[in-house]
PDB file of N, CA and C in Angstrom:
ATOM      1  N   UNK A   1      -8.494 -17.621  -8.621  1.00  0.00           N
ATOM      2  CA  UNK A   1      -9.213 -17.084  -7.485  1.00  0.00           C
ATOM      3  C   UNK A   1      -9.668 -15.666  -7.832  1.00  0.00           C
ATOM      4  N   UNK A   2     -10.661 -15.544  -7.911  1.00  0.00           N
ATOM      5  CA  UNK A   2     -11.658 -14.055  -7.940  1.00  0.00           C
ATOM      6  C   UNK A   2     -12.030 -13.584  -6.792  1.00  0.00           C
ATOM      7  N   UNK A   3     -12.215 -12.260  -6.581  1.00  0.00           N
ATOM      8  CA  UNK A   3     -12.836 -12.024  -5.043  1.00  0.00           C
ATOM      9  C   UNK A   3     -13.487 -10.223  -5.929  1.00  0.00           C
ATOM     10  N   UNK A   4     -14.640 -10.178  -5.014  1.00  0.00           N
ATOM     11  CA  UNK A   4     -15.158  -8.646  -5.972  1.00  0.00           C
ATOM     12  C   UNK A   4     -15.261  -7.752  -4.943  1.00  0.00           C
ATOM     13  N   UNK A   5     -15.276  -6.365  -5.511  1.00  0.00           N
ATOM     14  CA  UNK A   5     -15.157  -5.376  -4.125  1.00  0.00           C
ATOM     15  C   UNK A   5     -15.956  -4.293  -4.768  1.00  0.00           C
ATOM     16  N   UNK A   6     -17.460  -4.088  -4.347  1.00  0.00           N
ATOM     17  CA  UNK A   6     -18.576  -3.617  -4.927  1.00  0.00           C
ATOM     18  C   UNK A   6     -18.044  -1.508  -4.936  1.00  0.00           C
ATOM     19  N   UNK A   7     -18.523  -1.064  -5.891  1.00  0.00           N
ATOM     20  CA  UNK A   7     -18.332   0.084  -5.935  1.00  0.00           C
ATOM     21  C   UNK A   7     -16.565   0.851  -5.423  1.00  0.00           C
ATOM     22  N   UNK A   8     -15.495  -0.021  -5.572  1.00  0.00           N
ATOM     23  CA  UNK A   8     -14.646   0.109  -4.878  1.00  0.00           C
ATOM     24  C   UNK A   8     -13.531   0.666  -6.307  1.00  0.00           C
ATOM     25  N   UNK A   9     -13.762   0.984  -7.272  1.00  0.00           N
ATOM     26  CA  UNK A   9     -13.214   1.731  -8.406  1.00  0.00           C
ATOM     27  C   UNK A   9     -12.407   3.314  -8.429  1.00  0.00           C
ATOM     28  N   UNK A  10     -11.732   3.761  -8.263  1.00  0.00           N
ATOM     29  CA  UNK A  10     -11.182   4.825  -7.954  1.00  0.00           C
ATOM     30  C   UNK A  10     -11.020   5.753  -8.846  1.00  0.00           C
ATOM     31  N   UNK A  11     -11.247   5.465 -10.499  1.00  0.00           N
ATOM     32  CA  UNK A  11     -11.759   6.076 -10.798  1.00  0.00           C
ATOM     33  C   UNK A  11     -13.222   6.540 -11.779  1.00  0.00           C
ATOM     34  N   UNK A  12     -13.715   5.378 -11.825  1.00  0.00           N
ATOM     35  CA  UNK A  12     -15.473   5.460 -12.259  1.00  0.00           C
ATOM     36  C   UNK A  12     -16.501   5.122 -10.760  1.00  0.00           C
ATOM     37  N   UNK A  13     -16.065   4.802  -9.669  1.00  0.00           N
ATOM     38  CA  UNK A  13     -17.059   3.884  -8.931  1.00  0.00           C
ATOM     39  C   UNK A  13     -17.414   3.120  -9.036  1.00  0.00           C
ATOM     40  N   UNK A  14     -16.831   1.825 -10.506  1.00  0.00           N
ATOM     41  CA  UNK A  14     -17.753   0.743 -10.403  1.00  0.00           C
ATOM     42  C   UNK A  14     -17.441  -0.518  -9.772  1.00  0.00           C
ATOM     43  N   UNK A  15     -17.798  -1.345  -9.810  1.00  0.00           N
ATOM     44  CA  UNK A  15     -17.033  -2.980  -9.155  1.00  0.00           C
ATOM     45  C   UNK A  15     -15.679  -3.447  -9.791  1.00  0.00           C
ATOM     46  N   UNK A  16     -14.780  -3.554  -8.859  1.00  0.00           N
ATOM     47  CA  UNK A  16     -13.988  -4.023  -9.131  1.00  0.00           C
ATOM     48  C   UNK A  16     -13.383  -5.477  -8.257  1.00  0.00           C
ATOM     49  N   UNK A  17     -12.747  -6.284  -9.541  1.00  0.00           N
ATOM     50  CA  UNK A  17     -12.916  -7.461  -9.184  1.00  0.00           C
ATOM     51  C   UNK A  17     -10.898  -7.960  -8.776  1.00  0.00           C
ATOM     52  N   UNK A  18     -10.717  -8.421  -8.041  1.00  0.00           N
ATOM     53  CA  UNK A  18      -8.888  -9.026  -7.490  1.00  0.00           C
ATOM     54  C   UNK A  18      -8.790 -10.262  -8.348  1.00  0.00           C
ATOM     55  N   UNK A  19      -7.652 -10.277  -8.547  1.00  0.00           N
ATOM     56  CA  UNK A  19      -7.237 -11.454  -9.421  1.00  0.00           C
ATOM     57  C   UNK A  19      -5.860 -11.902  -9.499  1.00  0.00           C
ATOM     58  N   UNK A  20      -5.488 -13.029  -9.479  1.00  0.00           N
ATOM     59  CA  UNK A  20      -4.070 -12.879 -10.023  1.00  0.00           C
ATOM     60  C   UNK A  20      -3.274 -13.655 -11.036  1.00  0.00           C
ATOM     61  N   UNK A  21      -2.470 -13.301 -11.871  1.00  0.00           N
ATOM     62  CA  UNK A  21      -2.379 -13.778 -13.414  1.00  0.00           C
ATOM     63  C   UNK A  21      -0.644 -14.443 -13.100  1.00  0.00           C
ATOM     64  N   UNK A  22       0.047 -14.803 -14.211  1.00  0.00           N
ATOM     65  CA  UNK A  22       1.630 -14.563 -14.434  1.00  0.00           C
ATOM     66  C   UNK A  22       2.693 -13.825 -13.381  1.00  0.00           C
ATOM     67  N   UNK A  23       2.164 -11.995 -13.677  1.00  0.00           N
ATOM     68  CA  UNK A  23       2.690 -11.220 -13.226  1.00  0.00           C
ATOM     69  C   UNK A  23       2.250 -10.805 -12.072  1.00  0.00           C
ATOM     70  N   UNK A  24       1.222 -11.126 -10.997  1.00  0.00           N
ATOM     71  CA  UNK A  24       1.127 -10.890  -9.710  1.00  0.00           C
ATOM     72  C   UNK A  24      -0.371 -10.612  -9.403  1.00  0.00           C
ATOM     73  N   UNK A  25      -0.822 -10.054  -8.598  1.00  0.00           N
ATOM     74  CA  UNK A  25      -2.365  -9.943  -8.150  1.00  0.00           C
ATOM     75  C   UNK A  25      -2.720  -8.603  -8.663  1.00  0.00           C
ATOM     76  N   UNK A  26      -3.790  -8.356  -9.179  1.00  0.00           N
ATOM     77  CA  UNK A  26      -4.127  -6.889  -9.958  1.00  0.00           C
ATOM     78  C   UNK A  26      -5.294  -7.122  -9.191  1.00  0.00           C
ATOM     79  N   UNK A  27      -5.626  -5.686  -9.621  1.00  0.00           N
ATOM     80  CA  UNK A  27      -7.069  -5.446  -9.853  1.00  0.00           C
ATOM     81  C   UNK A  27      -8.045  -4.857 -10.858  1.00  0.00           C
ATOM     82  N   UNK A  28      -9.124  -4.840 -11.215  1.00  0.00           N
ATOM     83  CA  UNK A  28      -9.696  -4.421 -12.298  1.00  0.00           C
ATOM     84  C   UNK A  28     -11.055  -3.981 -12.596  1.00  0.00           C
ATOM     85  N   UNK A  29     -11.417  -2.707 -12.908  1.00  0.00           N
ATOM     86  CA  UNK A  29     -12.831  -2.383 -13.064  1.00  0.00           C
ATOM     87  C   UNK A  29     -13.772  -3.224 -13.845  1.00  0.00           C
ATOM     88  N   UNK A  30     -14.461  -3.968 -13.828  1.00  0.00           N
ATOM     89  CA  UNK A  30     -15.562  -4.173 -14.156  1.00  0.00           C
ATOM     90  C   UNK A  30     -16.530  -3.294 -16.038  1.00  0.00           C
ATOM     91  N   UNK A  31     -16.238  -2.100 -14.866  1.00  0.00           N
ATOM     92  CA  UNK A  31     -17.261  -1.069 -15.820  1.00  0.00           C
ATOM     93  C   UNK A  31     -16.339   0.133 -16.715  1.00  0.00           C
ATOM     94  N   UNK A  32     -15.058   0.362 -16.265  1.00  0.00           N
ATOM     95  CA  UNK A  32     -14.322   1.113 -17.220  1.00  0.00           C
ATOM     96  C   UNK A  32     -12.783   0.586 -17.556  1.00  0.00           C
ATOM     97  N   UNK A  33     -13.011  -0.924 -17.215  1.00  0.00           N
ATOM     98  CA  UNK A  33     -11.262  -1.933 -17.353  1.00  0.00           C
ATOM     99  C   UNK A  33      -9.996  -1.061 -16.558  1.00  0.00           C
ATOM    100  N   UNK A  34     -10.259  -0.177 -15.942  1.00  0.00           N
ATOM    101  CA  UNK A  34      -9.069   0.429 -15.105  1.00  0.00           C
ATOM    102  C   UNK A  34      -8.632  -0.513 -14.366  1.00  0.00           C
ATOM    103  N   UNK A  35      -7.199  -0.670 -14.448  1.00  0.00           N
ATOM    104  CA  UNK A  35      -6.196  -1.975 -14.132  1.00  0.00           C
ATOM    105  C   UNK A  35      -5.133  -1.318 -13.465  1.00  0.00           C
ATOM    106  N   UNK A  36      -5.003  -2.037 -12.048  1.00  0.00           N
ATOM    107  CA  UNK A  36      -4.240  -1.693 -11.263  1.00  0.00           C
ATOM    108  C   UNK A  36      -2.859  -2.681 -10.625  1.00  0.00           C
ATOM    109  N   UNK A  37      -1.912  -2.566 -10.589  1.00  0.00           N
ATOM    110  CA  UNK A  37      -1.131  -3.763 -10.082  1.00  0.00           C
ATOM    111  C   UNK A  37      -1.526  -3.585  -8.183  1.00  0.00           C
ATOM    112  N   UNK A  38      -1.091  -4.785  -7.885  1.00  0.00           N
ATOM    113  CA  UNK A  38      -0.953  -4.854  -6.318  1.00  0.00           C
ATOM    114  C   UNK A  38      -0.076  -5.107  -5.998  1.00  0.00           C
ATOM    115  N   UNK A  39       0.552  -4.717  -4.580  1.00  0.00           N
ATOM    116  CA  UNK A  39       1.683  -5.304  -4.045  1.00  0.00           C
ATOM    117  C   UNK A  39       1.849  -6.513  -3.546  1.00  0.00           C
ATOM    118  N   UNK A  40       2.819  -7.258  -3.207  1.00  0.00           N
ATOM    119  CA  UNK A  40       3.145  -8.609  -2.872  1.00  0.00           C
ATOM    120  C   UNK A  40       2.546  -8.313  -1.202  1.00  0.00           C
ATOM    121  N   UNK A  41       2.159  -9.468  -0.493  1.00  0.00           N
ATOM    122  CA  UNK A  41       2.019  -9.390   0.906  1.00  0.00           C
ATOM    123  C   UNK A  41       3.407  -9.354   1.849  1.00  0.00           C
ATOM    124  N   UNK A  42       4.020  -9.791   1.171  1.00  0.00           N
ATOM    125  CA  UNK A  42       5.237  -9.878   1.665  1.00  0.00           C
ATOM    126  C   UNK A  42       6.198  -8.822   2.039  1.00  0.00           C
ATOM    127  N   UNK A  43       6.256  -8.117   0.677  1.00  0.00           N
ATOM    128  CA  UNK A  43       6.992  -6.655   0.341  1.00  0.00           C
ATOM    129  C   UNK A  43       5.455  -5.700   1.030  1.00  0.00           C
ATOM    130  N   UNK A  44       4.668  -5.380   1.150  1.00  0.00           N
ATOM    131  CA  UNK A  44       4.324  -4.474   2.209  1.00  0.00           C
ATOM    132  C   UNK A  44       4.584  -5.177   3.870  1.00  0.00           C
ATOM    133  N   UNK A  45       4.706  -6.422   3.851  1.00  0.00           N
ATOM    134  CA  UNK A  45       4.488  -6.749   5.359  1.00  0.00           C
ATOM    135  C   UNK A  45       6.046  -6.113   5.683  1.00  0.00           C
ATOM    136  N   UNK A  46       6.978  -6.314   5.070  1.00  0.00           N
ATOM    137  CA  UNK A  46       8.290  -5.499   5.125  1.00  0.00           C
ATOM    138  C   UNK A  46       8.315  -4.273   5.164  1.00  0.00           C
ATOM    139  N   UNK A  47       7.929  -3.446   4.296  1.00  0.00           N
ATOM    140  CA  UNK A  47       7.820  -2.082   4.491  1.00  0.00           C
ATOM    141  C   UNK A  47       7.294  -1.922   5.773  1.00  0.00           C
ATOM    142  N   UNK A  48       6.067  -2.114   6.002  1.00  0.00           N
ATOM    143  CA  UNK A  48       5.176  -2.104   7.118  1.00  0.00           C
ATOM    144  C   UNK A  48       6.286  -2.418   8.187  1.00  0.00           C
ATOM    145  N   UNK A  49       7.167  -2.988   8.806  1.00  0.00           N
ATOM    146  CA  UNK A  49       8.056  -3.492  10.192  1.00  0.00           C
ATOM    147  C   UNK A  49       9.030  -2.669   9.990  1.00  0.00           C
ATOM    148  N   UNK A  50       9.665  -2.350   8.840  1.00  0.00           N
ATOM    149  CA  UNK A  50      10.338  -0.850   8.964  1.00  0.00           C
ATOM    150  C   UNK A  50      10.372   0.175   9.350  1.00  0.00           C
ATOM    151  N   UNK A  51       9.135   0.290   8.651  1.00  0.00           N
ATOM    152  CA  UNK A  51       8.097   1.593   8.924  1.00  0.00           C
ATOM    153  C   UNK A  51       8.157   1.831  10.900  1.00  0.00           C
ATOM    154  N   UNK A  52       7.915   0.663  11.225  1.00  0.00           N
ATOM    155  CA  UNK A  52       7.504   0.831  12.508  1.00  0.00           C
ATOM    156  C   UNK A  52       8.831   0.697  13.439  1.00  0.00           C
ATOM    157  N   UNK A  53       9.586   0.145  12.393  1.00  0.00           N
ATOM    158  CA  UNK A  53      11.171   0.287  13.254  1.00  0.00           C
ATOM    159  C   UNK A  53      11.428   1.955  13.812  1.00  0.00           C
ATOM    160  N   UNK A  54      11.271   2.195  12.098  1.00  0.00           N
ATOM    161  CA  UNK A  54      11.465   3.988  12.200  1.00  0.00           C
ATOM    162  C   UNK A  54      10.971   4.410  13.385  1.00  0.00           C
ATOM    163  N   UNK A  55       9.377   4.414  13.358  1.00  0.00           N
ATOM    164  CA  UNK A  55       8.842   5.441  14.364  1.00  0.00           C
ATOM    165  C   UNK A  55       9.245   4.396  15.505  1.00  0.00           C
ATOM    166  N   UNK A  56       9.825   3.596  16.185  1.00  0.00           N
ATOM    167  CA  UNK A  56      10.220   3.448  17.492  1.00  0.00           C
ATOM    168  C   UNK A  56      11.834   4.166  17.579  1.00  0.00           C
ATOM    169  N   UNK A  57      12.042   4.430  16.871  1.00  0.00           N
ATOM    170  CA  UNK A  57      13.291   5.003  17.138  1.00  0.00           C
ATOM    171  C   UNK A  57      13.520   6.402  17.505  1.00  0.00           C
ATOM    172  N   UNK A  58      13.486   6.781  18.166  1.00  0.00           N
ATOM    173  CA  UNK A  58      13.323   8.507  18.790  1.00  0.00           C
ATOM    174  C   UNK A  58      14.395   9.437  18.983  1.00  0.00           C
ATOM    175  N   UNK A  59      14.666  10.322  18.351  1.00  0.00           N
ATOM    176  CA  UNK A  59      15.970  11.347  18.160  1.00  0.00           C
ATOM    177  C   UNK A  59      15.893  12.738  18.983  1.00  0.00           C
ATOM    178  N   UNK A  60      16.541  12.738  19.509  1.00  0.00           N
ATOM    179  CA  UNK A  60      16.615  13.886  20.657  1.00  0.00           C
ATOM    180  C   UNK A  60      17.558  14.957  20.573  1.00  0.00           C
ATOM    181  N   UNK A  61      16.904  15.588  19.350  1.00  0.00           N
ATOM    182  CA  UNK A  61      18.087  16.771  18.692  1.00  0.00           C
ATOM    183  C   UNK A  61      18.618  17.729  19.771  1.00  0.00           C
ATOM    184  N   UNK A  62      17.556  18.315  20.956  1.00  0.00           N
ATOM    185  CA  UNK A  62      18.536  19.116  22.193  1.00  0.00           C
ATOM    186  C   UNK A  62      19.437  17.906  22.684  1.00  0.00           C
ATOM    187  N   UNK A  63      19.224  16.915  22.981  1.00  0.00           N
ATOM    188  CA  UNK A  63      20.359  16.484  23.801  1.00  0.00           C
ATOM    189  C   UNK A  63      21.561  15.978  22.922  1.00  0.00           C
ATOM    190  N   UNK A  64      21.929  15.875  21.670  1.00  0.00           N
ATOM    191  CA  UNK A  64      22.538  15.644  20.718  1.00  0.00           C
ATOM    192  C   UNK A  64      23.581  16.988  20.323  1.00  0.00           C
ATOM    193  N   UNK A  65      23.271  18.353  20.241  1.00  0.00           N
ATOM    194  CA  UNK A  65      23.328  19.305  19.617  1.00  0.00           C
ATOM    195  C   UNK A  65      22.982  20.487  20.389  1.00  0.00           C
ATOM    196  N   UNK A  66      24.365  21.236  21.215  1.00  0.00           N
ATOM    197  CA  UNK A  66      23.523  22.356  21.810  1.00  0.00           C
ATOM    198  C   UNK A  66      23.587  23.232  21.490  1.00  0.00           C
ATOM    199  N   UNK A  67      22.813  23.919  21.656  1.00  0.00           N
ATOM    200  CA  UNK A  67      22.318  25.124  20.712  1.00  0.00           C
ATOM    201  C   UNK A  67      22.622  26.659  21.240  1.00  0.00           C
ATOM    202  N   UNK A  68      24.088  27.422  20.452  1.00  0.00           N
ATOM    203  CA  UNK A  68      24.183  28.401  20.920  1.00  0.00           C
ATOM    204  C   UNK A  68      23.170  29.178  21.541  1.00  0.00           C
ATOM    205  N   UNK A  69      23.473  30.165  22.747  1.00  0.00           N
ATOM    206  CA  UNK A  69      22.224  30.715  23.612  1.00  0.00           C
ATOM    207  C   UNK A  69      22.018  32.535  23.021  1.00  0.00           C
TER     208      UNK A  69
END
């Protein structure tokens, strides 16, 4: 499976094309072979629900800790 992502190179600007081999889904310039790994969907969809665990969790350092006057 190929999929291309026009001018989307980070560091020449040129086309770069998604792919995935053996070792997982890359990506790859076109015009200067700059090769990038990608992450699994999985392992960011995880990070990502963490992530958001974190920020629902809210810490209330005055009411925890009072603070000589």
């Amino acid at each position: 499976m190929l999929r291309w992502c026009l001018k989307a190179c980070p560091r020449c600007g040129g086309d770069v094309y998604i792919n995935k081999d053996t070792d997982g889904w890359f990506e790859q310039c076109l015009q200067c072979s700059d090769r990038r790994e990608l992450k699994d969907l999985a392992v960011l969809k995880k990070q990502t629900e963490t992530a958001a665990l974190d920020k629902s969790i809210r810490w209330d350092i005055d009411d925890e800790v009072s603070m000589p006057s």
